[in-house]
Structures are given as structure tokens and as C-alpha cells.
PDB file of N, CA and C in Angstrom:
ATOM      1  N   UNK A   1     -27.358   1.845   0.365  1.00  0.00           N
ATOM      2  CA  UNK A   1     -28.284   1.044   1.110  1.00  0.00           C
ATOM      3  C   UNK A   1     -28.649   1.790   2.396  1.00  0.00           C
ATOM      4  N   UNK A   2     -29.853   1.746   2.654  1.00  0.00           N
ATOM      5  CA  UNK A   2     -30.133   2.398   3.497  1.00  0.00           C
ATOM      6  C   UNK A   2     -30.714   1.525   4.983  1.00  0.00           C
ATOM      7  N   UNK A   3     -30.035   1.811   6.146  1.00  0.00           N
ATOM      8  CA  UNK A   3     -30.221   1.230   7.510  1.00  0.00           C
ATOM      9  C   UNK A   3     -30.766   1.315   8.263  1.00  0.00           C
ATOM     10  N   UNK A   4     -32.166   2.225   8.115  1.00  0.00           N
ATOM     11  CA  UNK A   4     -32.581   2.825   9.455  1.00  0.00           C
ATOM     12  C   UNK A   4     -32.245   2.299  10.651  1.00  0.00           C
ATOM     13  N   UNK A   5     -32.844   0.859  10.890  1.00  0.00           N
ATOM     14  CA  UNK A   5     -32.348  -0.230  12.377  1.00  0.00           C
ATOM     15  C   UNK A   5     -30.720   0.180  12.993  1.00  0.00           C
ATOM     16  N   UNK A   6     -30.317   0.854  12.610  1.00  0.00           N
ATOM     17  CA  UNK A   6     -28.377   1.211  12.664  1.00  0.00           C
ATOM     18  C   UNK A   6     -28.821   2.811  13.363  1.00  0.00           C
ATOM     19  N   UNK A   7     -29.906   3.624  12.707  1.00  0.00           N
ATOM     20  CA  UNK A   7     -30.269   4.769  13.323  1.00  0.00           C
ATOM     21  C   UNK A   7     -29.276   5.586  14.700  1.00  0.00           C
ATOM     22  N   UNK A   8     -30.192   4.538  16.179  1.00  0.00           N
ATOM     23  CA  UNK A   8     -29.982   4.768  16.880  1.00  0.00           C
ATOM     24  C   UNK A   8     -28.558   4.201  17.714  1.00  0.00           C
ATOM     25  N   UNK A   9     -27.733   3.262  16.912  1.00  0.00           N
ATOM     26  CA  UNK A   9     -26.342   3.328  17.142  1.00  0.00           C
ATOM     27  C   UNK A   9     -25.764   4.409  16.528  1.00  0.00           C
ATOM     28  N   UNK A  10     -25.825   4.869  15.501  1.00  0.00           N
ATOM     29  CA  UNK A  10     -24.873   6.169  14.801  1.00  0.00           C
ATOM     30  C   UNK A  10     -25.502   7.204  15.388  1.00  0.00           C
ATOM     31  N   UNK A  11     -26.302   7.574  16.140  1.00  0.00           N
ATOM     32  CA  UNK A  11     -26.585   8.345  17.160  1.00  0.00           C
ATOM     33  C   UNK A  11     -25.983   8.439  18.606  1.00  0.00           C
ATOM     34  N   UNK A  12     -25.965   7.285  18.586  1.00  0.00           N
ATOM     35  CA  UNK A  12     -25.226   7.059  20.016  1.00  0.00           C
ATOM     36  C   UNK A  12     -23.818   7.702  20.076  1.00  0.00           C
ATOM     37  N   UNK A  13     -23.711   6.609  18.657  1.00  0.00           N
ATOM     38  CA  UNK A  13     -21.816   6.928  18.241  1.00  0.00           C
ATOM     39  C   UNK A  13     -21.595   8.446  18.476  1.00  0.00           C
ATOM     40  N   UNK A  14     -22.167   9.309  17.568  1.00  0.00           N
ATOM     41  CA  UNK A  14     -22.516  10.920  17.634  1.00  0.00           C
ATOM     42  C   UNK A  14     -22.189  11.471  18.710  1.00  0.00           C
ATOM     43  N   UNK A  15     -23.233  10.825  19.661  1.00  0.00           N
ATOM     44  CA  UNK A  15     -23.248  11.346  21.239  1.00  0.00           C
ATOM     45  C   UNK A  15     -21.972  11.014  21.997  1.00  0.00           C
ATOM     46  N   UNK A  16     -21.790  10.216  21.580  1.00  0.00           N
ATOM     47  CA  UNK A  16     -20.051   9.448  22.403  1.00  0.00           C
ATOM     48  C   UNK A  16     -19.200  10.556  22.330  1.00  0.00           C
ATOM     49  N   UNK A  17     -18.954  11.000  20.801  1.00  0.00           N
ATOM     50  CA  UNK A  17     -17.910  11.354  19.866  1.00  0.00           C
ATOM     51  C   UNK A  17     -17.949  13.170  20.676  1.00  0.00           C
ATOM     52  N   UNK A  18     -19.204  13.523  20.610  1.00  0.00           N
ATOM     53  CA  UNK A  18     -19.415  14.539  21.577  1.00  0.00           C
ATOM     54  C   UNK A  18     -18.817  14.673  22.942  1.00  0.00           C
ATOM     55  N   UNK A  19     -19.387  14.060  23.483  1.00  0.00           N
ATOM     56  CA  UNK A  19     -18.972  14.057  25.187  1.00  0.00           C
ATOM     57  C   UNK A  19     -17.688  13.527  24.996  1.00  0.00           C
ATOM     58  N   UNK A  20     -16.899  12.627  24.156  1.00  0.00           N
ATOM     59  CA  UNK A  20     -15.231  12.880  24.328  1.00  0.00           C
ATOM     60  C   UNK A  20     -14.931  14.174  23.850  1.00  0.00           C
ATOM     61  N   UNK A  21     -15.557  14.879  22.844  1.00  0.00           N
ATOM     62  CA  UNK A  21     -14.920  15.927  22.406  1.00  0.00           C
ATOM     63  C   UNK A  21     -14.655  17.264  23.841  1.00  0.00           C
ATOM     64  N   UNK A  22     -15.906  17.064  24.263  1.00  0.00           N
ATOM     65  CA  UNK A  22     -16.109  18.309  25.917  1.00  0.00           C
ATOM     66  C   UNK A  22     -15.072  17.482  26.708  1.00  0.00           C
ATOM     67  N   UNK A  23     -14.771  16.542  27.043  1.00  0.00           N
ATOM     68  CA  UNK A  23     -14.223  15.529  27.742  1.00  0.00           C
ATOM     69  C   UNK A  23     -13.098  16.257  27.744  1.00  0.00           C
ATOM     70  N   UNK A  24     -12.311  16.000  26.266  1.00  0.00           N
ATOM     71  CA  UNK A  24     -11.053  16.049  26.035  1.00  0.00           C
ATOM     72  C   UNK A  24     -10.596  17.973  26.250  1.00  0.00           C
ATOM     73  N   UNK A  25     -11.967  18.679  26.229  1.00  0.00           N
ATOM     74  CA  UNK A  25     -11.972  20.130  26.143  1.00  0.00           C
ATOM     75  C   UNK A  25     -11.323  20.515  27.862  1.00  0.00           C
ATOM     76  N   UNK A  26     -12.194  19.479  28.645  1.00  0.00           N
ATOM     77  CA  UNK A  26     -12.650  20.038  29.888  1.00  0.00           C
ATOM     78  C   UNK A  26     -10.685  19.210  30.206  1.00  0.00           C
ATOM     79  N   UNK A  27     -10.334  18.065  30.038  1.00  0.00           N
ATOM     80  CA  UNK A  27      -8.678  17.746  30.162  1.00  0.00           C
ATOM     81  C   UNK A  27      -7.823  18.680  29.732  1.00  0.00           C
ATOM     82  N   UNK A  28      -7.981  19.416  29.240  1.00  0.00           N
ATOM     83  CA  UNK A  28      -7.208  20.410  28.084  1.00  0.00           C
ATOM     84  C   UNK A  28      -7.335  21.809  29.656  1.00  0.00           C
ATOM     85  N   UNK A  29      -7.809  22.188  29.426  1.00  0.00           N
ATOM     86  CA  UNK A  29      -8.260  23.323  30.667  1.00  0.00           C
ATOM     87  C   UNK A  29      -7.818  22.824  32.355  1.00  0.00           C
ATOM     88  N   UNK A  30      -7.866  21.764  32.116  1.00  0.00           N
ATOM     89  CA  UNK A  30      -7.587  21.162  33.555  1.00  0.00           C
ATOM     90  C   UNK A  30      -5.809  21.187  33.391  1.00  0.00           C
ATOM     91  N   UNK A  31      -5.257  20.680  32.259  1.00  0.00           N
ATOM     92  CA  UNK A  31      -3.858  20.440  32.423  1.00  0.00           C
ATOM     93  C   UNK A  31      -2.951  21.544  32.223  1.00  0.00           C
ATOM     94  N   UNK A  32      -4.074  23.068  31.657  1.00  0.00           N
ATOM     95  CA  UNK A  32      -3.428  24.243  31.395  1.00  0.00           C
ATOM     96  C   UNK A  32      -3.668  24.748  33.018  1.00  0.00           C
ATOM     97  N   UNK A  33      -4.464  24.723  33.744  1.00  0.00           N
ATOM     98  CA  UNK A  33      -4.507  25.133  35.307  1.00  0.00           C
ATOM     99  C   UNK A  33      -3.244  24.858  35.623  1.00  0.00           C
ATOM    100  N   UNK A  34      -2.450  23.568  35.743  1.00  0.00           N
ATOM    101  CA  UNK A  34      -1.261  22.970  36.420  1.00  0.00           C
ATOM    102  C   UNK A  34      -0.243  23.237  35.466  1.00  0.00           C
ATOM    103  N   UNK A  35       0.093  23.824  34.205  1.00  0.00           N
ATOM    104  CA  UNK A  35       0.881  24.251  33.529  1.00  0.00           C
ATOM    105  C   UNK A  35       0.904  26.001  33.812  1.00  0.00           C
ATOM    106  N   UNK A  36       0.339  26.726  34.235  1.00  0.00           N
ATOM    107  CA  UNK A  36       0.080  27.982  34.315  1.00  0.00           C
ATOM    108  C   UNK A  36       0.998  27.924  35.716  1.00  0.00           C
ATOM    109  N   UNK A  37       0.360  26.984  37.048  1.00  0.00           N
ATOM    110  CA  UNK A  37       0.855  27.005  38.249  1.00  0.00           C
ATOM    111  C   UNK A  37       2.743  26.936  37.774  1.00  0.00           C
ATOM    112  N   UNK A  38       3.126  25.711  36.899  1.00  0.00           N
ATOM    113  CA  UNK A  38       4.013  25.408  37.115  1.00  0.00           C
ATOM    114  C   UNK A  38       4.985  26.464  36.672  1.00  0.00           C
ATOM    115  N   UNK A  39       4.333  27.289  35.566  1.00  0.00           N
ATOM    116  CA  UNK A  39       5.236  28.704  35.040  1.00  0.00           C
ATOM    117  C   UNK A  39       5.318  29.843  36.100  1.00  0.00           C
ATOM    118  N   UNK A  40       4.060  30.026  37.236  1.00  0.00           N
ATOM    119  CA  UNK A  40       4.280  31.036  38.050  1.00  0.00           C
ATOM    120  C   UNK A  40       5.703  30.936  39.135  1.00  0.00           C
ATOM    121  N   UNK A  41       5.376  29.033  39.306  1.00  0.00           N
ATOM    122  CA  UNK A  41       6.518  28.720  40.064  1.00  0.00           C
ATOM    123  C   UNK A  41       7.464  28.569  39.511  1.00  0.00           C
ATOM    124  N   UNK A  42       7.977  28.538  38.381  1.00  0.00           N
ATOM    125  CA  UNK A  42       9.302  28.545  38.216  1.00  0.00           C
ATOM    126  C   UNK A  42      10.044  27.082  37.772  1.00  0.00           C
ATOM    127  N   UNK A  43       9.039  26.535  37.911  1.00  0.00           N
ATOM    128  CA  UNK A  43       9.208  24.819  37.553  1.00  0.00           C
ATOM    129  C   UNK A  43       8.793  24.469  36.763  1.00  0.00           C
ATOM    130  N   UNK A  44       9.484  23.024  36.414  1.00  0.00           N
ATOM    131  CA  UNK A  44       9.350  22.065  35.564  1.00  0.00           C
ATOM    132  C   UNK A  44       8.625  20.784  36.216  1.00  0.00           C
ATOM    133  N   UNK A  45       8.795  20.233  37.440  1.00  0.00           N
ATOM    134  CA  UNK A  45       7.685  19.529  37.941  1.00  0.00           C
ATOM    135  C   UNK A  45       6.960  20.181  38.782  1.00  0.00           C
ATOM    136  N   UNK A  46       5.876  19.767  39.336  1.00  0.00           N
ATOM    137  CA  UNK A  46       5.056  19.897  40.718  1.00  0.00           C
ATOM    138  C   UNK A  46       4.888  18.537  41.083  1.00  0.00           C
ATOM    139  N   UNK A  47       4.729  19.163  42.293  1.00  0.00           N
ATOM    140  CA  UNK A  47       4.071  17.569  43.364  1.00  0.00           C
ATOM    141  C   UNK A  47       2.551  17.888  44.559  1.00  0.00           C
ATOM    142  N   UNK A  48       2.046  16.736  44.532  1.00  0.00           N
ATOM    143  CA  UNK A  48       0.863  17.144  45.375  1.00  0.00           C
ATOM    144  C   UNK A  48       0.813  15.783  45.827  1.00  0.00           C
ATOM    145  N   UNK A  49      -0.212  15.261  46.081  1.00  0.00           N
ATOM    146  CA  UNK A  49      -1.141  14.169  47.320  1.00  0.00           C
ATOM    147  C   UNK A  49      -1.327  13.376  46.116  1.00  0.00           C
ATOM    148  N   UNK A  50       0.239  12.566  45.947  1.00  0.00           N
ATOM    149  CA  UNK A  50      -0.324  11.230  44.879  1.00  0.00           C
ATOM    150  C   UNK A  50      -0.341  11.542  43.563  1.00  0.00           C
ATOM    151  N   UNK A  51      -0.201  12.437  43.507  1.00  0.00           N
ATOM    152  CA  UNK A  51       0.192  12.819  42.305  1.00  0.00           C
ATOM    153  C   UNK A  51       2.028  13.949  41.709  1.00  0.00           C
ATOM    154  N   UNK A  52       2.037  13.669  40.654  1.00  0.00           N
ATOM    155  CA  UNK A  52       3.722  14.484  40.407  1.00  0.00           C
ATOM    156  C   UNK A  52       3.172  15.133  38.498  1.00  0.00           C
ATOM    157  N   UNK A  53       3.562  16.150  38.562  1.00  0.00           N
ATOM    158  CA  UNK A  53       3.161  16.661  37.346  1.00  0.00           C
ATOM    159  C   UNK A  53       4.462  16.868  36.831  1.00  0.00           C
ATOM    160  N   UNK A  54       4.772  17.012  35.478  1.00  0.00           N
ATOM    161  CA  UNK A  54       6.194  17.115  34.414  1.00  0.00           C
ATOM    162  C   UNK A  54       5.726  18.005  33.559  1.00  0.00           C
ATOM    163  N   UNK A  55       6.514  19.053  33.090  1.00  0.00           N
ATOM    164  CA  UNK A  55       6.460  19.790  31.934  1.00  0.00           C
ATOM    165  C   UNK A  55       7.691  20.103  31.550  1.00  0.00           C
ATOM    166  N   UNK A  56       7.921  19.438  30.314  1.00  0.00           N
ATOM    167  CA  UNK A  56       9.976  19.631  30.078  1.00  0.00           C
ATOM    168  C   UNK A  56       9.429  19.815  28.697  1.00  0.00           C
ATOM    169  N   UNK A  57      10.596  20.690  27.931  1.00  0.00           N
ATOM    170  CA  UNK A  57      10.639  20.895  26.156  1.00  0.00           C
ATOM    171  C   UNK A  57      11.718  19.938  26.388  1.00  0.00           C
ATOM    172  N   UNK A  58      10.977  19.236  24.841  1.00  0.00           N
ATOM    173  CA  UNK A  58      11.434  17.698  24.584  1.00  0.00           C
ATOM    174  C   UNK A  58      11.991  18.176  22.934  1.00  0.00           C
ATOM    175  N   UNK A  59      13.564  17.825  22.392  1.00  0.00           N
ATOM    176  CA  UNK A  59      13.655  18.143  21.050  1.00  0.00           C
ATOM    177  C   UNK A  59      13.548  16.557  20.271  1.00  0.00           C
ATOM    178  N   UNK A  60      12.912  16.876  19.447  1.00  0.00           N
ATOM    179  CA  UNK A  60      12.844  15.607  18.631  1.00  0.00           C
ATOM    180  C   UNK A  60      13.649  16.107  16.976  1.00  0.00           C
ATOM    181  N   UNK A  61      14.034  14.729  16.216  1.00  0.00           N
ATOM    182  CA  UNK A  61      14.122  15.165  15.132  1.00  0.00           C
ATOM    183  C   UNK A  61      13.250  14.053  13.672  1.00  0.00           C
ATOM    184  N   UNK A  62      12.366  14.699  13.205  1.00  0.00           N
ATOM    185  CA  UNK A  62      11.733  14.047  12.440  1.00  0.00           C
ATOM    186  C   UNK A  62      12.528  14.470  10.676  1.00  0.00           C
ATOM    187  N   UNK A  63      11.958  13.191   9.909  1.00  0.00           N
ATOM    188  CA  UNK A  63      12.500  13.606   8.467  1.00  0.00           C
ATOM    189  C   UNK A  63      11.493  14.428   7.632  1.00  0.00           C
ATOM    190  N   UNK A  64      11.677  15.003   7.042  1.00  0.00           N
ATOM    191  CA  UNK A  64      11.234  16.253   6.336  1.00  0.00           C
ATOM    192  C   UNK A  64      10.808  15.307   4.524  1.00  0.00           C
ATOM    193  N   UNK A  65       9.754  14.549   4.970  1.00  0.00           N
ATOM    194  CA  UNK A  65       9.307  13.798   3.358  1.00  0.00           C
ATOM    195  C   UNK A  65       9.355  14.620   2.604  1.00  0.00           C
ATOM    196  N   UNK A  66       8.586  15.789   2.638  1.00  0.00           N
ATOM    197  CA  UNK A  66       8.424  16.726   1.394  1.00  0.00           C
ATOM    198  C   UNK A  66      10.019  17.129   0.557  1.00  0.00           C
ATOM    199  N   UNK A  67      10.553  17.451   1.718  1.00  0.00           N
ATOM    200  CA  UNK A  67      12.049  18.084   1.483  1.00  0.00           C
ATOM    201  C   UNK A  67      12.646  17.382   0.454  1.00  0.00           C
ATOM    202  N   UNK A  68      12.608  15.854   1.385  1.00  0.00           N
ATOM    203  CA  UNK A  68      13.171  14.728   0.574  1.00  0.00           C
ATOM    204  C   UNK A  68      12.817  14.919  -0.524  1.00  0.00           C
ATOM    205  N   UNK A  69      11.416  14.623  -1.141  1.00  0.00           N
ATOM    206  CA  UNK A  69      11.132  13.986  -1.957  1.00  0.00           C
ATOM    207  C   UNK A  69      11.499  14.959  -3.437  1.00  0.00           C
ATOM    208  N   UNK A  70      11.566  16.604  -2.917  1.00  0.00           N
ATOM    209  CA  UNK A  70      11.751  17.223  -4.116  1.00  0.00           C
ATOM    210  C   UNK A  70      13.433  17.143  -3.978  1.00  0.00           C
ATOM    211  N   UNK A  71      14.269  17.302  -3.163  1.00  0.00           N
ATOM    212  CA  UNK A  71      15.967  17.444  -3.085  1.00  0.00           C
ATOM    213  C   UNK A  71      16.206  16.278  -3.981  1.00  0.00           C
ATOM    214  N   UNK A  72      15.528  14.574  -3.783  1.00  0.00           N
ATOM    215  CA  UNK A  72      16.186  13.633  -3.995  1.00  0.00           C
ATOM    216  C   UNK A  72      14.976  12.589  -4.475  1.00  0.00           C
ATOM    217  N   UNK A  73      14.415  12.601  -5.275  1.00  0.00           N
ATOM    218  CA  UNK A  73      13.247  11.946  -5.673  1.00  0.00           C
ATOM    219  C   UNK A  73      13.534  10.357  -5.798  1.00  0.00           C
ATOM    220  N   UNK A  74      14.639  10.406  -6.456  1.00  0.00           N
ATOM    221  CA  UNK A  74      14.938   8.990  -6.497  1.00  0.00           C
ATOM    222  C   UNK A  74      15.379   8.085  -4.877  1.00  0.00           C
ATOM    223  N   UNK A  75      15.735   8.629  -4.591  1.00  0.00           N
ATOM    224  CA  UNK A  75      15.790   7.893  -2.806  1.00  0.00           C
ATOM    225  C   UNK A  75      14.296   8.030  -1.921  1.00  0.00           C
ATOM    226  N   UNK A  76      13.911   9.044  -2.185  1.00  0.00           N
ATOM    227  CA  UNK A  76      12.484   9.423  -1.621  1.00  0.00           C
ATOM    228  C   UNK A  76      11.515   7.884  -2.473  1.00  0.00           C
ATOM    229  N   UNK A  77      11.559   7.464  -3.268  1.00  0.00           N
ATOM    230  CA  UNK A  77      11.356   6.578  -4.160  1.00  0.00           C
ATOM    231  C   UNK A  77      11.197   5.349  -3.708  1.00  0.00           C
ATOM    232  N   UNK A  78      12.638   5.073  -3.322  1.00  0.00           N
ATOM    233  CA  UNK A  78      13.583   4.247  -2.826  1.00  0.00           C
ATOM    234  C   UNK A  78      12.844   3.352  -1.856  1.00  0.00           C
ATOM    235  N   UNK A  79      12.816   4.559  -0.442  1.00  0.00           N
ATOM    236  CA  UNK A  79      12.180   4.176   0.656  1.00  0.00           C
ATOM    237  C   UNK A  79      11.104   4.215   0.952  1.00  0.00           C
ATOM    238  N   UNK A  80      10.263   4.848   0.397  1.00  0.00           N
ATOM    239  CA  UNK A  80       8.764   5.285   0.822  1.00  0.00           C
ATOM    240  C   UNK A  80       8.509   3.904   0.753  1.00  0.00           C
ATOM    241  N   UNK A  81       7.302   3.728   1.470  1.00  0.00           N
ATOM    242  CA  UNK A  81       6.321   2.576   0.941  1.00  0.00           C
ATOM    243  C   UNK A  81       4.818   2.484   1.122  1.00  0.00           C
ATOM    244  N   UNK A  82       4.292   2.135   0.233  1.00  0.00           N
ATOM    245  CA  UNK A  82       2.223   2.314   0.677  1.00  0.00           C
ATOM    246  C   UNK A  82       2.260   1.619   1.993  1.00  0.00           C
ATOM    247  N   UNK A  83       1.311   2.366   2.663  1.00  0.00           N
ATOM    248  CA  UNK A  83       0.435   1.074   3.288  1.00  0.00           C
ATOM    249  C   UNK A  83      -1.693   1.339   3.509  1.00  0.00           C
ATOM    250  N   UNK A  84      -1.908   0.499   3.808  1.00  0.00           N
ATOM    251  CA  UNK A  84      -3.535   0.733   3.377  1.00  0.00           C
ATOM    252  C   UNK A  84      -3.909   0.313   4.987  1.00  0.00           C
ATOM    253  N   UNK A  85      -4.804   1.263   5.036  1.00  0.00           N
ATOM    254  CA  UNK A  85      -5.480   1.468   6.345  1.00  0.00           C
ATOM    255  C   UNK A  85      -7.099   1.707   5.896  1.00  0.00           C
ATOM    256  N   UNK A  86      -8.283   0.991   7.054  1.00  0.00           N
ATOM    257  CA  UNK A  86      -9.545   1.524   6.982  1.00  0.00           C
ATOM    258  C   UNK A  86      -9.796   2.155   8.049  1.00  0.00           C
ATOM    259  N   UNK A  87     -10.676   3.160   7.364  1.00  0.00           N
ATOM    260  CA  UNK A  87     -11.341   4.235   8.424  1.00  0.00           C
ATOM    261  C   UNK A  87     -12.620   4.656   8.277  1.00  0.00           C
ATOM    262  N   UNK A  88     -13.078   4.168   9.859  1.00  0.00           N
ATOM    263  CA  UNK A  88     -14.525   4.912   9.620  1.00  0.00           C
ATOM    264  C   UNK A  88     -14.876   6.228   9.888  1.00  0.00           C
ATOM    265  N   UNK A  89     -15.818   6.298   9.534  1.00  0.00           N
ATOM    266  CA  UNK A  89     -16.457   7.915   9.339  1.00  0.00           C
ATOM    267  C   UNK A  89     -17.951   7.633   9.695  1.00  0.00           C
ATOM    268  N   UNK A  90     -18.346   8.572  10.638  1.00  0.00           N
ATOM    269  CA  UNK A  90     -20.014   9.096  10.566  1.00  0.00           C
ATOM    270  C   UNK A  90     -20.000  10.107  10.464  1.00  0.00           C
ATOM    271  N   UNK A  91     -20.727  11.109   9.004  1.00  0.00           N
ATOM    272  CA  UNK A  91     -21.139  12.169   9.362  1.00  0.00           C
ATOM    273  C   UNK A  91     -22.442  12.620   9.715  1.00  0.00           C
TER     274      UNK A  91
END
């Protein structure tokens, strides 16, 4: 079915999806400036005027599904479970 009247919202959307994308480019560059500072200095935080910056290696441990599922199929089995999600898309 075709929408034209929708046109100029999925355009918009477009344009949004854009300017977060530079958005998120131009945050990315901004938070490597204060990560660069914090390696020259020797630190793990900084501090300034109202603001406090953190950069710590954090270990996490996640489970390895794939691993599972071929080591032990029947427990991989076991626990898994569907779930159903919608998602939109404009291309």
C-alpha cells in the first residue's frame, strides 16, 4: 500500500536519524578529547567546573550461548526461551 501523505514524516524521520547519527559522531570525538587528556595524565578520573569525568576497565562476565549450545544442547534447550519483539525500519 502505498502512502504518499506519510511522505514527509519518513523524511523527517530520515533527517532525525541523520543529525543523531553526526550528533552521536560529534559525542564520540568530544568524549575521546577527555579520554586522550585522561591517558596523558595518568588518570582514571578528571575534574573540572561541574563536571567529574571516569574512565575505569570494568570486567564483566557474560555466558557464551553459542558455546553452550554446541557443549550441551540439551540444557541450552532447557533454558533458552523465545521472545517476540517489533521493529521498525525506514529505508
Amino acid at each position: 500500500m502505498t502512502m504518499t501523505r506519510l511522505d514527509p514524516t519518513a523524511a523527517r524521520i530520515r533527517s532525525l536519524e541523520a543529525e543523531i547519527e553526526a550528533l552521536a559522531a560529534e559525542l564520540e570525538a568530544a568524549k575521546d578529547e577527555i579520554k586522550r587528556s585522561m591517558i596523558d595524565a595518568g588518570e582514571e578520573t578528571l575534574t573540572g567546573t561541574g563536571w567529574t569525568a571516569s574512565w575505569k576497565t570494568v570486567t564483566s562476565s557474560r555466558l557464551d550461548t553459542a558455546a553452550l549450545k554446541k557443549a550441551l544442547p540439551e540444557v541450552y534447550e532447557t533454558f533458552s526461551k523465545a521472545t517476540t519483539t517489533s521493529r521498525f525500519c525506514i529505508r
